[in-house]
C-alpha atoms as a PDB file:
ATOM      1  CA  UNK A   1     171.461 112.524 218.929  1.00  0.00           C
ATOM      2  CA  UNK A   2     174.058 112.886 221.754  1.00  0.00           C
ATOM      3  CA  UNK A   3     177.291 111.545 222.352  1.00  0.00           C
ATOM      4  CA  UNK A   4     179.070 108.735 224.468  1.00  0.00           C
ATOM      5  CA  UNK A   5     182.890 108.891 223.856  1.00  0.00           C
ATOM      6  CA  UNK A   6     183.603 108.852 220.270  1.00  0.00           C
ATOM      7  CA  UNK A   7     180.599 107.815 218.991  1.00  0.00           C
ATOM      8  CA  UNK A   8     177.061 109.569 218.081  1.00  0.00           C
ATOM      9  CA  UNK A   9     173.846 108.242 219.799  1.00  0.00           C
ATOM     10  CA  UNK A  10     170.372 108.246 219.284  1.00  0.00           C
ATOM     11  CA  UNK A  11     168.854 109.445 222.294  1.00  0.00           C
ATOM     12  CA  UNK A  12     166.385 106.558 221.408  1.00  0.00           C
ATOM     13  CA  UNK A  13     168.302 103.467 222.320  1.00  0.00           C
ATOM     14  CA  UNK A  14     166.435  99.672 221.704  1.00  0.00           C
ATOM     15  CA  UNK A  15     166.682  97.558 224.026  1.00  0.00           C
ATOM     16  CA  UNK A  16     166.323  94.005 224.056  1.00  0.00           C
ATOM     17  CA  UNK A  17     164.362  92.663 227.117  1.00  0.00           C
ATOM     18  CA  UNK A  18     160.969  91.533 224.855  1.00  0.00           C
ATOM     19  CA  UNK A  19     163.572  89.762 222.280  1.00  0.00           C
ATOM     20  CA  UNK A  20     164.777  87.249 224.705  1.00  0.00           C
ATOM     21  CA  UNK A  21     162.033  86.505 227.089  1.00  0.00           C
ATOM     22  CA  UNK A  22     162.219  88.684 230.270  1.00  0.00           C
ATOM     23  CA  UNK A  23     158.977  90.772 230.524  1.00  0.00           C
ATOM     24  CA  UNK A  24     158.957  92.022 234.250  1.00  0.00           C
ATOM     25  CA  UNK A  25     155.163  91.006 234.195  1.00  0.00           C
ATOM     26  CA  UNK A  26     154.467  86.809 234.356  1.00  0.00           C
ATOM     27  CA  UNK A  27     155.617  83.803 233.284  1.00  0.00           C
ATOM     28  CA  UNK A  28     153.153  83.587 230.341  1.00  0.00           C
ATOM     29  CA  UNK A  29     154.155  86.843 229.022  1.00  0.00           C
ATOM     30  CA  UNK A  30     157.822  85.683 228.988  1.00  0.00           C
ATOM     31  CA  UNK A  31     156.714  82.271 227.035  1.00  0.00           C
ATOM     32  CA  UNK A  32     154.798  84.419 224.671  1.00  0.00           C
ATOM     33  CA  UNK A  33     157.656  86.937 223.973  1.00  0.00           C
ATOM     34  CA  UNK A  34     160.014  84.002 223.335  1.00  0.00           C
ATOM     35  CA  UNK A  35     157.539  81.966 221.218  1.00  0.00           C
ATOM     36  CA  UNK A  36     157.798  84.989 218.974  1.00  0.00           C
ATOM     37  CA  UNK A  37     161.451  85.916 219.505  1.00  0.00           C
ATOM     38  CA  UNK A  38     162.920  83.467 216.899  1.00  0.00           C
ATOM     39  CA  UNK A  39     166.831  84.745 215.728  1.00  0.00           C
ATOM     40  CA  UNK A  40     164.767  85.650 212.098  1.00  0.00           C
ATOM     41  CA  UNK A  41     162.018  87.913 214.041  1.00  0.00           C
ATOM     42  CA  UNK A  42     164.654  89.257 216.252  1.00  0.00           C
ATOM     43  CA  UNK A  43     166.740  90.356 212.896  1.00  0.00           C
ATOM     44  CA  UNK A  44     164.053  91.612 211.318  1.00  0.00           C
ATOM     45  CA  UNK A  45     163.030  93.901 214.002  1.00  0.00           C
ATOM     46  CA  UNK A  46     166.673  95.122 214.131  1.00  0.00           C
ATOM     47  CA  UNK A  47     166.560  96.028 210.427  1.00  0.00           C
ATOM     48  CA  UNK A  48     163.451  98.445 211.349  1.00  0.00           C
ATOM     49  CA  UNK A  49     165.715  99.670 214.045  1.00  0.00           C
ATOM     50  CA  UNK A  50     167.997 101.110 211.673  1.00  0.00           C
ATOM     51  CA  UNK A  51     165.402 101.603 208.875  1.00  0.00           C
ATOM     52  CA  UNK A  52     163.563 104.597 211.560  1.00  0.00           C
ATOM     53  CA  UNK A  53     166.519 105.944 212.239  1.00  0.00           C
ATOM     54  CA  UNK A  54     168.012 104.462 215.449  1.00  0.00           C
ATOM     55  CA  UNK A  55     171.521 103.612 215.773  1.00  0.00           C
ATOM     56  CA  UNK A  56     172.204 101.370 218.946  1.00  0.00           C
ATOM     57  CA  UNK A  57     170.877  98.070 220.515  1.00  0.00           C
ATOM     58  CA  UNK A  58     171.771  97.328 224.169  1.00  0.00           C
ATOM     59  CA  UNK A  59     171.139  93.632 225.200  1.00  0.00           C
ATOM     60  CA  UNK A  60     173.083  91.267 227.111  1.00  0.00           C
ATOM     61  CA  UNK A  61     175.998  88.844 226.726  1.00  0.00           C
ATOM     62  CA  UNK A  62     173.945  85.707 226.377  1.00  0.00           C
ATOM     63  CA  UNK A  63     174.972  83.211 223.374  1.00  0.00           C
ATOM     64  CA  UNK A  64     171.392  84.334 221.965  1.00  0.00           C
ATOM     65  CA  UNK A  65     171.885  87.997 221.439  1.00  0.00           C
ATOM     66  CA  UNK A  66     175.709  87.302 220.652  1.00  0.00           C
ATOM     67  CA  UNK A  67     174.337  85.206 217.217  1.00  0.00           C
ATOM     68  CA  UNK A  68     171.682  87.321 216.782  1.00  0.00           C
ATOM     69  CA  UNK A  69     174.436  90.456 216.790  1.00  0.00           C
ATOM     70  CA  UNK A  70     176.149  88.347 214.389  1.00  0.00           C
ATOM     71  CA  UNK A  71     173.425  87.866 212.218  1.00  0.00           C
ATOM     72  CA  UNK A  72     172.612  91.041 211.880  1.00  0.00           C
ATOM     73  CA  UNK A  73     176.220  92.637 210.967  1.00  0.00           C
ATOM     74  CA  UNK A  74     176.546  89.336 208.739  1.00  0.00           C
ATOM     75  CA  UNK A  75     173.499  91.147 206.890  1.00  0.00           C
ATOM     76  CA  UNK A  76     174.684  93.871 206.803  1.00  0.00           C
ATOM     77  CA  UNK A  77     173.479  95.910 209.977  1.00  0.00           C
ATOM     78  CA  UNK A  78     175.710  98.698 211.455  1.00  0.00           C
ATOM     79  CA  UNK A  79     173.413  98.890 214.797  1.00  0.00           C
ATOM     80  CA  UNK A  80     176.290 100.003 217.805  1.00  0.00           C
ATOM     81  CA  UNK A  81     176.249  97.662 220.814  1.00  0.00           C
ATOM     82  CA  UNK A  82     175.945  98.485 224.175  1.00  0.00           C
ATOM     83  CA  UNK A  83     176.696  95.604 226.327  1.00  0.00           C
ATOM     84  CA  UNK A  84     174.932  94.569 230.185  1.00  0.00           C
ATOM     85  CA  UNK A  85     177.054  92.122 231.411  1.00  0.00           C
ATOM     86  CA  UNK A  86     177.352  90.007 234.856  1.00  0.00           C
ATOM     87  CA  UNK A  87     180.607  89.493 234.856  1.00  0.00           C
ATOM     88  CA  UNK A  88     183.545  89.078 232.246  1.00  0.00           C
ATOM     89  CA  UNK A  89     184.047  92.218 230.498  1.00  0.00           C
ATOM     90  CA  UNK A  90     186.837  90.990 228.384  1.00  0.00           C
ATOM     91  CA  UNK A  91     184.281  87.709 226.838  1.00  0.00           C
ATOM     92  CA  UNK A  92     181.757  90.215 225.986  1.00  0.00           C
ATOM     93  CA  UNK A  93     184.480  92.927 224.087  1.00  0.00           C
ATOM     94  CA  UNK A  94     185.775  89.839 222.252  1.00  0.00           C
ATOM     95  CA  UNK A  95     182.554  88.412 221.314  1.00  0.00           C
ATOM     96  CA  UNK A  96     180.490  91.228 220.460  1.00  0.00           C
ATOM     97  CA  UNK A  97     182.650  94.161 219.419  1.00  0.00           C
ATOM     98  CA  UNK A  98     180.509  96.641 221.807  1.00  0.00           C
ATOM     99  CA  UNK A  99     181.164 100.376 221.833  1.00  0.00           C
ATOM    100  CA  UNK A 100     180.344  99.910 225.403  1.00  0.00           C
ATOM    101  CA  UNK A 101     179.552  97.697 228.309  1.00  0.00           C
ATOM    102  CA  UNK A 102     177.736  98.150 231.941  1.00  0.00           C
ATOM    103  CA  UNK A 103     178.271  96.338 235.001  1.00  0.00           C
ATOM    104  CA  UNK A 104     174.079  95.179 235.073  1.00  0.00           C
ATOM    105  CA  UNK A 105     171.806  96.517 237.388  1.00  0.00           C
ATOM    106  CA  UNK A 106     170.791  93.973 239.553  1.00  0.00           C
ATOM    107  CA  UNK A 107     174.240  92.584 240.455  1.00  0.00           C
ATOM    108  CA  UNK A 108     175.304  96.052 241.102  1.00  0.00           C
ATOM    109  CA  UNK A 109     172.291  96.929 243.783  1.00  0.00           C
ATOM    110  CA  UNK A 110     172.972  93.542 245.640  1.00  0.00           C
ATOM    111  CA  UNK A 111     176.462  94.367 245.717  1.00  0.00           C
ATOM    112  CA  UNK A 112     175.647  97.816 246.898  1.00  0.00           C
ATOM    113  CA  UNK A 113     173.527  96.424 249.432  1.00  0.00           C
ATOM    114  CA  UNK A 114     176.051  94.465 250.589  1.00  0.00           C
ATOM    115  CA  UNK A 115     178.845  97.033 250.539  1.00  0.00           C
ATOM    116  CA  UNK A 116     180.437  95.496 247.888  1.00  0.00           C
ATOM    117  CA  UNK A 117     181.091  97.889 245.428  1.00  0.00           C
ATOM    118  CA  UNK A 118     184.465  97.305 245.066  1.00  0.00           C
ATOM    119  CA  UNK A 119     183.254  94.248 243.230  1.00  0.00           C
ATOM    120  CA  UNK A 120     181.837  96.574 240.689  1.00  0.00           C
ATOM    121  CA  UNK A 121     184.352  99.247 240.584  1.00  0.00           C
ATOM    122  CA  UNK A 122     186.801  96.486 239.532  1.00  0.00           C
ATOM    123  CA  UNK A 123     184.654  95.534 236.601  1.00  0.00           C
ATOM    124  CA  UNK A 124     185.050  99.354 234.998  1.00  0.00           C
ATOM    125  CA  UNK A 125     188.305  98.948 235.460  1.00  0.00           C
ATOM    126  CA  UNK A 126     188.552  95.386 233.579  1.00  0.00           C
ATOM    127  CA  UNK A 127     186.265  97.155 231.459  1.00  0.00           C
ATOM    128  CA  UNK A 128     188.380 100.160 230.918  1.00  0.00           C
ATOM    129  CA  UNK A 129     191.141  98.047 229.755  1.00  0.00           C
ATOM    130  CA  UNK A 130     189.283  96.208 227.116  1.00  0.00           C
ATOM    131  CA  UNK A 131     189.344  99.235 225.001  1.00  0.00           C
ATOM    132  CA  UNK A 132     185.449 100.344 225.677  1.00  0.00           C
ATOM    133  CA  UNK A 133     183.752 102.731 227.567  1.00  0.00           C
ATOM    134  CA  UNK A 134     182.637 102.272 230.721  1.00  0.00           C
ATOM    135  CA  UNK A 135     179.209 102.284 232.210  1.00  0.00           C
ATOM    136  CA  UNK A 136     177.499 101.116 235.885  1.00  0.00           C
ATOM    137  CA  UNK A 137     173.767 100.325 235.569  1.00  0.00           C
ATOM    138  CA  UNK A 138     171.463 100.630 238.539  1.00  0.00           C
ATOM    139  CA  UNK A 139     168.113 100.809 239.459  1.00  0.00           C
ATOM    140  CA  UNK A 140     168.493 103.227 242.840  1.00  0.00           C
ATOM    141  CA  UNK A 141     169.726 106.964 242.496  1.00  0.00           C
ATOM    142  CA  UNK A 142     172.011 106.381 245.642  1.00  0.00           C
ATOM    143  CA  UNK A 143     173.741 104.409 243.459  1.00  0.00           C
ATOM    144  CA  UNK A 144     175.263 106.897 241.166  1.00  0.00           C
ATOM    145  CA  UNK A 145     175.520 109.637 243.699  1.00  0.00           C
ATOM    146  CA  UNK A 146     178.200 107.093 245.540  1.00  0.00           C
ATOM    147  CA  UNK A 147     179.844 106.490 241.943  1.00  0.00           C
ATOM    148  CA  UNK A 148     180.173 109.938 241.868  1.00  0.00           C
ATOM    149  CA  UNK A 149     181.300 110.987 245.143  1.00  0.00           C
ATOM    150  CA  UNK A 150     184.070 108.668 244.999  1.00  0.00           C
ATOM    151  CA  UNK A 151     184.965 109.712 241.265  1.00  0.00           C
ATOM    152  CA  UNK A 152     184.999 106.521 239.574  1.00  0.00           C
ATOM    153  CA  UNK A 153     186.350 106.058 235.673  1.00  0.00           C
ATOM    154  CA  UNK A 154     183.182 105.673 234.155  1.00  0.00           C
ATOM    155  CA  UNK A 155     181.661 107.220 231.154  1.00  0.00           C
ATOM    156  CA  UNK A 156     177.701 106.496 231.712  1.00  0.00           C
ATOM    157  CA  UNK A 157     175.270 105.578 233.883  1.00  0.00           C
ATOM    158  CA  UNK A 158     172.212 102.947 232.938  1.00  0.00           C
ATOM    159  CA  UNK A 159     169.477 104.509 235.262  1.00  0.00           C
ATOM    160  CA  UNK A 160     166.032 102.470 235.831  1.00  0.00           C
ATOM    161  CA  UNK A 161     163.202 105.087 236.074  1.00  0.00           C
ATOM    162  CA  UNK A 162     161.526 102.564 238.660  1.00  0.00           C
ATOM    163  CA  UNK A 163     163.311 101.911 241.687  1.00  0.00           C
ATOM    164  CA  UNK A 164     162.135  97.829 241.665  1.00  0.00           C
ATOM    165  CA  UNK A 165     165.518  95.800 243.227  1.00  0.00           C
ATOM    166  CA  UNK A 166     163.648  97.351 247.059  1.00  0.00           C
ATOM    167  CA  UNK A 167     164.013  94.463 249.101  1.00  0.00           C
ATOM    168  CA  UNK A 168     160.867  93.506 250.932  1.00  0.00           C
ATOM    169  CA  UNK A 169     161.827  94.960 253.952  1.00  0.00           C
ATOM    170  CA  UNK A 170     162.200  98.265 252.819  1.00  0.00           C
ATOM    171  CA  UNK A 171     158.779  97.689 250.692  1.00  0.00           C
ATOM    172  CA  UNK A 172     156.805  96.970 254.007  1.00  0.00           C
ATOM    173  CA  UNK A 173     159.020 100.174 255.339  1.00  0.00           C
ATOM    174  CA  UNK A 174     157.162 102.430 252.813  1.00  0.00           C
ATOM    175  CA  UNK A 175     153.910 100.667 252.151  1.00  0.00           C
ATOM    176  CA  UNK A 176     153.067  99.076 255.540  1.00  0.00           C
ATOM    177  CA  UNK A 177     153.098  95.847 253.491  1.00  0.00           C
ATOM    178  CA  UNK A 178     154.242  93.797 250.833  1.00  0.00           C
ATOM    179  CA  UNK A 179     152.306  93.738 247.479  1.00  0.00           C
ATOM    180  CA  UNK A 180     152.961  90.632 245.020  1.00  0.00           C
ATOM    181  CA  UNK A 181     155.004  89.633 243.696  1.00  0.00           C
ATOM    182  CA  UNK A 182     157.368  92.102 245.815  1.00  0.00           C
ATOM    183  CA  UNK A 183     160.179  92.055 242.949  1.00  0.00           C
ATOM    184  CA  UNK A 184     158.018  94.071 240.465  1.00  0.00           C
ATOM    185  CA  UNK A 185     157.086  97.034 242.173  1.00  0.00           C
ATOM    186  CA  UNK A 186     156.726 100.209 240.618  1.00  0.00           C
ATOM    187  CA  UNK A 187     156.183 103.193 242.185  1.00  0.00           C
ATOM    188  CA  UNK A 188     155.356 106.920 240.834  1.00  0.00           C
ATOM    189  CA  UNK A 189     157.067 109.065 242.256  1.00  0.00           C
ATOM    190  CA  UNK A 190     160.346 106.625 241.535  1.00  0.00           C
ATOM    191  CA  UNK A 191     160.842 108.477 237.812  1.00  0.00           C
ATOM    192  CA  UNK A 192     161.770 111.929 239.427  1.00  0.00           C
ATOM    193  CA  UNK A 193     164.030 110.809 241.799  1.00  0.00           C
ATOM    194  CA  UNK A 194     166.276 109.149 239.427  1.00  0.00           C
ATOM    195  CA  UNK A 195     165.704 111.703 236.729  1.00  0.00           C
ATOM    196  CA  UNK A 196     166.890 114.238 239.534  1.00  0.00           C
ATOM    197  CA  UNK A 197     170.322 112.417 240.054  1.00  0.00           C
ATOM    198  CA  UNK A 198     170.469 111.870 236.142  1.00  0.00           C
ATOM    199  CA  UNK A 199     170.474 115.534 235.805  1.00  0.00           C
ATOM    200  CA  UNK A 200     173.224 116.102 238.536  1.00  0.00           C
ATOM    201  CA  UNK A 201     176.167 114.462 236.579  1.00  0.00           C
ATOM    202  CA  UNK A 202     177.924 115.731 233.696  1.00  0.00           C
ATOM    203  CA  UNK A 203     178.124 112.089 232.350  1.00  0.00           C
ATOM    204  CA  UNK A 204     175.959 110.411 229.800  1.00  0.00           C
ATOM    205  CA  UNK A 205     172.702 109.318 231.290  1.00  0.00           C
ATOM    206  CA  UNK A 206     170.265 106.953 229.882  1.00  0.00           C
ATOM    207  CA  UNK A 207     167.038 105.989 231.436  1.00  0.00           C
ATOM    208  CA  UNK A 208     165.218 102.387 231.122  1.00  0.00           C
ATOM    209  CA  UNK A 209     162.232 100.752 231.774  1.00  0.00           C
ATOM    210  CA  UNK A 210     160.190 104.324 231.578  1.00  0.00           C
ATOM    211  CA  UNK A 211     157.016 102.298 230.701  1.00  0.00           C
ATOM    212  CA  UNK A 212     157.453 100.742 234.123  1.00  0.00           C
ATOM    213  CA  UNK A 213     158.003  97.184 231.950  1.00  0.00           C
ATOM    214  CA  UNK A 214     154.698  97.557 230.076  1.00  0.00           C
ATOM    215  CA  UNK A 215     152.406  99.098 232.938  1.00  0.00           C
ATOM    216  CA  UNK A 216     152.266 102.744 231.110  1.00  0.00           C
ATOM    217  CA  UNK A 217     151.630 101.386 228.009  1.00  0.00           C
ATOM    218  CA  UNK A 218     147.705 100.822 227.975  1.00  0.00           C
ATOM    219  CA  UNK A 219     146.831 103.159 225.174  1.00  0.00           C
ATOM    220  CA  UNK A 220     148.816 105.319 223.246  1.00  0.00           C
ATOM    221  CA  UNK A 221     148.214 108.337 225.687  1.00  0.00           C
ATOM    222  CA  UNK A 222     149.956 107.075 228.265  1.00  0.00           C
ATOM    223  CA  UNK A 223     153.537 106.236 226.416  1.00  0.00           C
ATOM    224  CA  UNK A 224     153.601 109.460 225.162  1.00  0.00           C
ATOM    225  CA  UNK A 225     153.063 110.558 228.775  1.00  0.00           C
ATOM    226  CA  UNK A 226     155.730 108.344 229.985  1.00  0.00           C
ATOM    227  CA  UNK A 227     158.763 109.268 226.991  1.00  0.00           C
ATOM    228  CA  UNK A 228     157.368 113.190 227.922  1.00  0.00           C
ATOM    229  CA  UNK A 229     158.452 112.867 231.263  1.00  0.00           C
ATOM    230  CA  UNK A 230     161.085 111.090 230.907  1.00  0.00           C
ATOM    231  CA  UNK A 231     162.867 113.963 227.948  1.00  0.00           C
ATOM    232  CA  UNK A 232     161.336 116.519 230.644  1.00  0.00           C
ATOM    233  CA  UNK A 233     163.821 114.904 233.373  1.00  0.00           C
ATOM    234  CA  UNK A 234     166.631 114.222 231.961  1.00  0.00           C
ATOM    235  CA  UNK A 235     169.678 116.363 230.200  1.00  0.00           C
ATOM    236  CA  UNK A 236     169.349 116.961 226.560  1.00  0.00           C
ATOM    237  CA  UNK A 237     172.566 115.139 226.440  1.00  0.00           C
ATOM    238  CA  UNK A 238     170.535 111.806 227.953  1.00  0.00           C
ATOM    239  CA  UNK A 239     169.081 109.235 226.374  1.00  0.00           C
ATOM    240  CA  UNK A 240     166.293 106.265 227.159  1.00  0.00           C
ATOM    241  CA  UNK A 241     166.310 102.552 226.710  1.00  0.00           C
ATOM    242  CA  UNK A 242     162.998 101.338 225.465  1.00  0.00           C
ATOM    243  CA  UNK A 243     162.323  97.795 224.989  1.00  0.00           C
ATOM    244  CA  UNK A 244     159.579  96.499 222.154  1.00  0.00           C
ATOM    245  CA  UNK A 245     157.821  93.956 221.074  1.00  0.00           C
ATOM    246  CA  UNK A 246     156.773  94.672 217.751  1.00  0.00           C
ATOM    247  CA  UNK A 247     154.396  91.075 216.973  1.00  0.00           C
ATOM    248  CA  UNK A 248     151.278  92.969 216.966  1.00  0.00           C
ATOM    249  CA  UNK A 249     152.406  96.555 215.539  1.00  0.00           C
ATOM    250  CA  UNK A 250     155.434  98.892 214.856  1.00  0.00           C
ATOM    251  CA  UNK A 251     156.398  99.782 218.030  1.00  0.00           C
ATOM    252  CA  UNK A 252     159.563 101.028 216.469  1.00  0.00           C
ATOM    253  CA  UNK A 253     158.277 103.421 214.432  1.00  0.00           C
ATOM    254  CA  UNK A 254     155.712 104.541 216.784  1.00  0.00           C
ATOM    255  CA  UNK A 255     158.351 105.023 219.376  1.00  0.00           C
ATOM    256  CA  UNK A 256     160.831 106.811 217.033  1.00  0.00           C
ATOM    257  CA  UNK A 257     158.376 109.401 215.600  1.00  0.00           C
ATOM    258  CA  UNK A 258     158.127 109.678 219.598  1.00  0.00           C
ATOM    259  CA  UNK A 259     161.411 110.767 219.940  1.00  0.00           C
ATOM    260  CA  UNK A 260     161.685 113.317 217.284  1.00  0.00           C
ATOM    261  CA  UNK A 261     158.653 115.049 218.613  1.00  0.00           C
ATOM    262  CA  UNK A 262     159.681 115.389 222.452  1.00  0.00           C
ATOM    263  CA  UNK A 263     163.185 114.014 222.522  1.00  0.00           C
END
């Protein structure tokens, strides 16, 4: 466990990417996730959640997860929420009853690209007045070290292990060229640089997408590599996102008996 605010956290947080749809892989994998994702599977799967152990589901402020949030607490689930949200803080307080909620990733690194992070830092403070904590997600270290250096209110940080919002310019800066589909690159050396910054703030960290969206999962060898260098990296008061997609086996379990061994 750790802690964010008031509230205990398993450092094994479920996330909700394979519920809804949004596989980082194809088009096909995306139809086949949602073909499965139906609002009973998706409850279902949250009941396992809390059955091994876990505590907290972070998704998105779509009408889909808000029902299926619903659904679940209607049956009698007690999973916290942590909220990624666009835009609208106060809608996604109201609707979901978070704990929490993060400006999401991608909007943040355009705006940061932009040098508009003004934009964001007046989200945590919309956010801040909702009554929840605060978080920034982001997918580049630099990121956090500038939310830092200018000492915003913010209680955690939503890291990506994989630095893959690199536009394709500075892709072809690194690489000499641009590999396809240039939105979906992972690199390896990407984990320990984010890991790195993770470990240089005091705040709450927690890492996502440390499978690199399903491409260290080919045998069971390799995601215990990935969630042992991810615990390895980070502060023992950090945590990791971990999406699943449990049609085929318990990924839940497996990934929970996971995080009592190296977590």
């Amino acid at each position: 466990m750790t802690r964010l605010g008031k509230h205990e956290i398993t450092r094994l947080v479920i996330g909700s990417n394979p519920f809804y749809g949004y596989s980082h892989a194809s088009r096909v994998l995306d139809q086949h996730m949602r073909e499965w994702g139906t609002p009973e599977n998706v409850c279902t799967a949250l009941r396992e959640v809390e059955r091994n152990g876990i505590n907290t589901f972070q998704t998105n402020g779509d009408e889909r997860a808000v029902a299926d949030i619903r659904r679940h607490r209607e049956l009698g689930g007690k999973l916290q929420v942590i909220a990624l949200i666009r835009e609208n803080p106060e809608s996604a307080v109201e609707k979901m009853r978070p704990i929490a909620v993060a400006h999401h990733g991608e909007v943040t690194d355009a705006l940061f690209r932009r040098k508009q992070m003004d934009e964001v830092r007046e989200f945590t403070k919309r956010t801040r007045q909702a009554g929840v904590l605060v978080g920034v997600s982001t997918h580049k270290p630099e990121v956090i070290e500038y939310v830092e250096e200018h000492g915003w209110d913010v209680d955690f940080y939503m890291g990506c292990a994989y630095n893959r919002t690199r536009t394709p310019e500075e892709i072809r800066q690194l690489l000499g060229q641009v590999p396809l589909p240039a939105g979906e690159v992972y690199l390896e050396k990407d984990p320990e640089c984010m890991f790195g910054v993770m470990r240089q703030t005091r705040k709450t960290c927690f890492a996502f997408k440390i499978l690199a969206a399903g491409r260290s999962a080919g045998s069971p060898q390799l995601v215990d590599a990935a969630f042992r260098t991810a615990f390895a990296g980070i502060k023992a008061s950090d945590g990791v996102i971990v999406g699943v997609y449990p049609r085929f086996k318990n990924e839940i379990q497996e990934n929970a008996a996971r995080v009592r061994s190296l977590g």
